[in-house]
C-alpha atoms as a PDB file:
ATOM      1  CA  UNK A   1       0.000   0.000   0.000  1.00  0.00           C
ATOM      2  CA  UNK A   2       0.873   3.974  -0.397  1.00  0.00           C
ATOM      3  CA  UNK A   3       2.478   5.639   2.494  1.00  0.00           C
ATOM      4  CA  UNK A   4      -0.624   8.220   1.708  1.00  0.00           C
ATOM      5  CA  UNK A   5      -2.786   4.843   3.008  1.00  0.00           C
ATOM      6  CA  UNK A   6      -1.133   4.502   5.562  1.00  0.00           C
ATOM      7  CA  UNK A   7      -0.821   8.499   6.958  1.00  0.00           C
ATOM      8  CA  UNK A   8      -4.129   7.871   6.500  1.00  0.00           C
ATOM      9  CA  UNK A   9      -5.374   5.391   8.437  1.00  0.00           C
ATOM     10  CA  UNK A  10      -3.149   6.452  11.265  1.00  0.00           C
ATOM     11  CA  UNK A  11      -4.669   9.499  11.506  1.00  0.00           C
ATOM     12  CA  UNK A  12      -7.906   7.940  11.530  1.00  0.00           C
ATOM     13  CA  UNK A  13      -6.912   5.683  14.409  1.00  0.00           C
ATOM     14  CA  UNK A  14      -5.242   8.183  16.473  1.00  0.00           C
ATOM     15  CA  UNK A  15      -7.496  11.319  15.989  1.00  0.00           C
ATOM     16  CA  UNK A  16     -11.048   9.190  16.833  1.00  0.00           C
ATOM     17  CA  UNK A  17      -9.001   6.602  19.155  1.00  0.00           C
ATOM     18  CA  UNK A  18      -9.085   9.180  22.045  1.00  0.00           C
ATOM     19  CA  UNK A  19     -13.252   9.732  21.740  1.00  0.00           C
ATOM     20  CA  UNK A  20     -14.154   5.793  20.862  1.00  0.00           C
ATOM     21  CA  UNK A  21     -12.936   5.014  23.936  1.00  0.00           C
ATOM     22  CA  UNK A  22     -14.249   7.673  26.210  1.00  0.00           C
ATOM     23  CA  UNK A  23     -18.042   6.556  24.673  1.00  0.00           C
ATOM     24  CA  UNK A  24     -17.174   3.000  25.000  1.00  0.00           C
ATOM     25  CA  UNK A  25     -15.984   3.587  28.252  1.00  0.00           C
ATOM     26  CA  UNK A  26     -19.461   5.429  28.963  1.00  0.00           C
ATOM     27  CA  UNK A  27     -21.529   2.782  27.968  1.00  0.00           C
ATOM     28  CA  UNK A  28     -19.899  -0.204  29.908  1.00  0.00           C
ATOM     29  CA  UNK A  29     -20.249   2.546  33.146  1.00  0.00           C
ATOM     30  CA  UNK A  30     -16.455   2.959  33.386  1.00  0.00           C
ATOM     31  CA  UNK A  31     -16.930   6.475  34.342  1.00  0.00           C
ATOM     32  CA  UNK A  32     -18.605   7.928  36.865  1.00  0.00           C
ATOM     33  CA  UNK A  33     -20.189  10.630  34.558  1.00  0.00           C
ATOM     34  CA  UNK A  34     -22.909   8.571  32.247  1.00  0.00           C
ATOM     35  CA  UNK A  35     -22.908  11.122  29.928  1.00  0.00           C
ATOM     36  CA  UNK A  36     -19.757  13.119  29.394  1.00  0.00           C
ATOM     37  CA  UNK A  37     -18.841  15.832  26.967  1.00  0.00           C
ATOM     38  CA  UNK A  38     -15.074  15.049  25.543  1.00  0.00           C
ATOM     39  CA  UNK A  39     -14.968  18.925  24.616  1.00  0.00           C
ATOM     40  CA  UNK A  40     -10.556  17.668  23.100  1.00  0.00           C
ATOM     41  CA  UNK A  41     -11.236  14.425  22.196  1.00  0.00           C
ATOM     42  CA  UNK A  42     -14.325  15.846  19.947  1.00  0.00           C
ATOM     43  CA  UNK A  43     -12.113  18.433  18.339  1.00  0.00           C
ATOM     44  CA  UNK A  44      -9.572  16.171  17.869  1.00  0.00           C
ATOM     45  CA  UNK A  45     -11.753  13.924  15.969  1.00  0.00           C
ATOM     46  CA  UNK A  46     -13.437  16.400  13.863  1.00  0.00           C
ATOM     47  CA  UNK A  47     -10.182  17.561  12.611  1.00  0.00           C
ATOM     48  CA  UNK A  48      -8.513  14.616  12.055  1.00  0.00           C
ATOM     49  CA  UNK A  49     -11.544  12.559  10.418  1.00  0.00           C
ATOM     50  CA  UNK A  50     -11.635  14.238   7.282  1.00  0.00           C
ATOM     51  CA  UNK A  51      -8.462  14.762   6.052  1.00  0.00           C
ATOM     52  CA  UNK A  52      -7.511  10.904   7.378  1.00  0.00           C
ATOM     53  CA  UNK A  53     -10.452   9.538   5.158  1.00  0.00           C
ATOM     54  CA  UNK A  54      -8.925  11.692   1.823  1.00  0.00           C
ATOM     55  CA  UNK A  55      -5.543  10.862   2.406  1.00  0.00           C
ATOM     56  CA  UNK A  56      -6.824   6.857   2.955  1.00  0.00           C
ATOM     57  CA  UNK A  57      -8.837   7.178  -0.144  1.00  0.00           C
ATOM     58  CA  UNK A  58      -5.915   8.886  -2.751  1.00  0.00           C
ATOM     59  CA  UNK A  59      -3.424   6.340  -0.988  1.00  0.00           C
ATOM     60  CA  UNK A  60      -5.821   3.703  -2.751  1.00  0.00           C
ATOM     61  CA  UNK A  61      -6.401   5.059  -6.366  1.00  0.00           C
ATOM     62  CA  UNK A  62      -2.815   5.845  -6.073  1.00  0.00           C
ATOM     63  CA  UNK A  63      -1.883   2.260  -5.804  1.00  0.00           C
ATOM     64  CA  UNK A  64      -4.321   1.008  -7.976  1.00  0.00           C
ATOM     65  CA  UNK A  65      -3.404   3.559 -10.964  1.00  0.00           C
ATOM     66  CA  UNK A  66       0.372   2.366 -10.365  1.00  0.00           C
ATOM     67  CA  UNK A  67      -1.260  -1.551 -10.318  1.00  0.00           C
ATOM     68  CA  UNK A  68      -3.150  -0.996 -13.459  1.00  0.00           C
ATOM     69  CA  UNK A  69      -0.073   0.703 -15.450  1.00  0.00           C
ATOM     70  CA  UNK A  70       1.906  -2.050 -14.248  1.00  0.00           C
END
């Protein structure tokens, strides 16, 4: 795969990482506010989402232009 892919994908993980785990956390009553509001984990996510999904998605058609030429 790209190293576009892959920038990808890591941003993915590590920008919504932070807020999947404080709602998972929620739900299985890990913390002692049932409904929080991750004010940095939520920005972090919204900013990261985004450009992580592009970069995952020209990664791909990068690798499969360079896969079809080949």
């Amino acid at each position: 795969m790209s190293k576009l892919f892959w920038i990808g994908v890591a941003l993915l993980l590590l920008g919504s990482g932070p807020l999947l785990m404080i709602v998972a956390a929620s739900s299985l009553g890990l913390l002692s506010d049932p409904n929080p509001n991750p004010i940095g984990p939520g920005l972090l996510f919204f900013f990261t989402f985004w450009p992580g999904v592009v970069l995952t998605v020209i990664g791909l058609a990068r690798r499969r232009r360079t896969d079809r030429l080949a």
